[in-house]
C-alpha atoms as a PDB file:
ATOM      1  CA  UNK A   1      41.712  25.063  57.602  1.00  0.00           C
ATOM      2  CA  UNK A   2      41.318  26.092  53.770  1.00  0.00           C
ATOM      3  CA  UNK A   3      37.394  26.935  52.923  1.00  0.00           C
ATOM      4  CA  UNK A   4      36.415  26.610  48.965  1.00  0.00           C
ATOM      5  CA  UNK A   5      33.583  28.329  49.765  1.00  0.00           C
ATOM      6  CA  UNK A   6      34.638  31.498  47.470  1.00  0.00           C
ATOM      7  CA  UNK A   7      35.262  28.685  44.583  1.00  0.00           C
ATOM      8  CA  UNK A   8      31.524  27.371  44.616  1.00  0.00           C
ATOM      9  CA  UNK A   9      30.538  32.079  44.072  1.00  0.00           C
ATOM     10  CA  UNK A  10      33.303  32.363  41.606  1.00  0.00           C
ATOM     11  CA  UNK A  11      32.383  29.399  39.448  1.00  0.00           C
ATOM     12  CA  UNK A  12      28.481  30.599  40.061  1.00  0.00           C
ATOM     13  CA  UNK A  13      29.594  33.887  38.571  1.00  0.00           C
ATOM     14  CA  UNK A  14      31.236  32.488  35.555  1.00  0.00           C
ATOM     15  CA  UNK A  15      30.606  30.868  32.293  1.00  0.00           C
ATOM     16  CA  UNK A  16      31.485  27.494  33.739  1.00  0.00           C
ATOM     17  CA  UNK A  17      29.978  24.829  35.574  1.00  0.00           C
ATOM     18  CA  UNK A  18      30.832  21.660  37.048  1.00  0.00           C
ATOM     19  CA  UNK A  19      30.232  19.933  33.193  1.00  0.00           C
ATOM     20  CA  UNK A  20      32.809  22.091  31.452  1.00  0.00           C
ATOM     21  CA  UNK A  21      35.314  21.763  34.058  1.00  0.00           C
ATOM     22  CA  UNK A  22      35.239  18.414  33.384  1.00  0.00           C
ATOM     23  CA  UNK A  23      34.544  17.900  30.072  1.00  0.00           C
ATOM     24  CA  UNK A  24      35.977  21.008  28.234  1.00  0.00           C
ATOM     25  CA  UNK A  25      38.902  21.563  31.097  1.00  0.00           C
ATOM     26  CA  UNK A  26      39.298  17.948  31.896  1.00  0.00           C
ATOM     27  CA  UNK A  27      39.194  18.400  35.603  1.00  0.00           C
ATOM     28  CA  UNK A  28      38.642  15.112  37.129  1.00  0.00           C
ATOM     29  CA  UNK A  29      35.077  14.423  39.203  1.00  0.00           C
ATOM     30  CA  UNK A  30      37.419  13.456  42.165  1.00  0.00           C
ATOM     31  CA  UNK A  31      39.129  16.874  42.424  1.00  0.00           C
ATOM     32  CA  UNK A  32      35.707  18.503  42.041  1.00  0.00           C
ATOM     33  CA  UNK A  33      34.325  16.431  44.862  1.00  0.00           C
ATOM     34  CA  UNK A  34      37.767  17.235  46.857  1.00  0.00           C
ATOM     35  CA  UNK A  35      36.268  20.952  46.862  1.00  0.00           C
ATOM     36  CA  UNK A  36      33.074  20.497  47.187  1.00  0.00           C
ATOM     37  CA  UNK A  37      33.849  18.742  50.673  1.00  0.00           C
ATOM     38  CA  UNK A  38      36.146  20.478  51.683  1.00  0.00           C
ATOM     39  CA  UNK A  39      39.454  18.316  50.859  1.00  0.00           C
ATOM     40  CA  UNK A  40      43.028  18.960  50.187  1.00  0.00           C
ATOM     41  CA  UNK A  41      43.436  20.080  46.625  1.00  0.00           C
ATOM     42  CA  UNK A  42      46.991  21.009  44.776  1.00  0.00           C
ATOM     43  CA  UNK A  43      48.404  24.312  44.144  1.00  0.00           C
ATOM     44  CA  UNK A  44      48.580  22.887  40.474  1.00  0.00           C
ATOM     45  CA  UNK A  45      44.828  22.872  40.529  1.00  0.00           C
ATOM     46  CA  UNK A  46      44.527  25.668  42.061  1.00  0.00           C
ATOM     47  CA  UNK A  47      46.834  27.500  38.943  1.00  0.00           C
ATOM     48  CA  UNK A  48      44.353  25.390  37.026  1.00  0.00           C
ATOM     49  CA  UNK A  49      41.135  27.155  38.192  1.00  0.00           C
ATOM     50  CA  UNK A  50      42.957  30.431  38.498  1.00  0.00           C
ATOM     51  CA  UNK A  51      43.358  30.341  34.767  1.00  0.00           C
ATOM     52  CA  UNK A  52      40.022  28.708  33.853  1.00  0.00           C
ATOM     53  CA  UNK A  53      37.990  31.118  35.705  1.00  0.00           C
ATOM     54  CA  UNK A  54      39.957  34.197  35.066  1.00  0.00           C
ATOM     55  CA  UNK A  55      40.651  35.110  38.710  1.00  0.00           C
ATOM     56  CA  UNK A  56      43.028  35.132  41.935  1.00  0.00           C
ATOM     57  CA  UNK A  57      43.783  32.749  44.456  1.00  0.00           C
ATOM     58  CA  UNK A  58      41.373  34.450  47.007  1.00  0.00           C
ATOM     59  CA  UNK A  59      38.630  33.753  44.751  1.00  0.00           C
ATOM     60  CA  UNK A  60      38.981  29.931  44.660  1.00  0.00           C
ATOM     61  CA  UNK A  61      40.374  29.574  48.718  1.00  0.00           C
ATOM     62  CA  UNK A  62      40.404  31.100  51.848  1.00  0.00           C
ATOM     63  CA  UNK A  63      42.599  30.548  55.342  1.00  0.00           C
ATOM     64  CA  UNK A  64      40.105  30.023  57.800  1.00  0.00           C
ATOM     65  CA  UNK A  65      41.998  29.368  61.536  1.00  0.00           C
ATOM     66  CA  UNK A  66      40.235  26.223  63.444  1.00  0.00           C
ATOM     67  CA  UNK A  67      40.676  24.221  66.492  1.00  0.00           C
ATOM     68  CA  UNK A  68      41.598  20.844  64.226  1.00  0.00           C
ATOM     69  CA  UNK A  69      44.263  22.889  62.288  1.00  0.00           C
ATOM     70  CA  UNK A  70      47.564  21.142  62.895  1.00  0.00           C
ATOM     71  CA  UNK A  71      49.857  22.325  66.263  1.00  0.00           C
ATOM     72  CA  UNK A  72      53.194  23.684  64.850  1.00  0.00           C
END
């Protein structure tokens, strides 16, 4: 399962907030709510926030194994 729980601390420790990603960066309130609960998101907006917030992959998702991960 991917965790955006390092998002929410990166975007705390930034110059942004949920209004500028919006409004300045014209991230849509869907794919903020997508993180927030803990929803599939693209790697597109993932290059997006890597590039807004000045940072690296790790700092916007992490891998977390669970029991409802998919069986390969």
């Amino acid at each position: 399962m991917i965790n955006y729980a390092p998002f929410w601390e990166t975007l705390k420790n930034s110059n942004e907030n949920w209004y500028t990603l919006t409004s300045k960066h014209h991230l849509s309130h869907s794919t903020l709510h997508r993180l927030k609960h803990g929803q599939d998101i693209s790697m597109k907006t993932v290059n997006d926030l890597c590039q807004i917030l000045n940072c690296r992959i790790e700092d916007i998702a992490e891998y977390v194994p669970s029991q409802t991960d998919q069986k390969l």
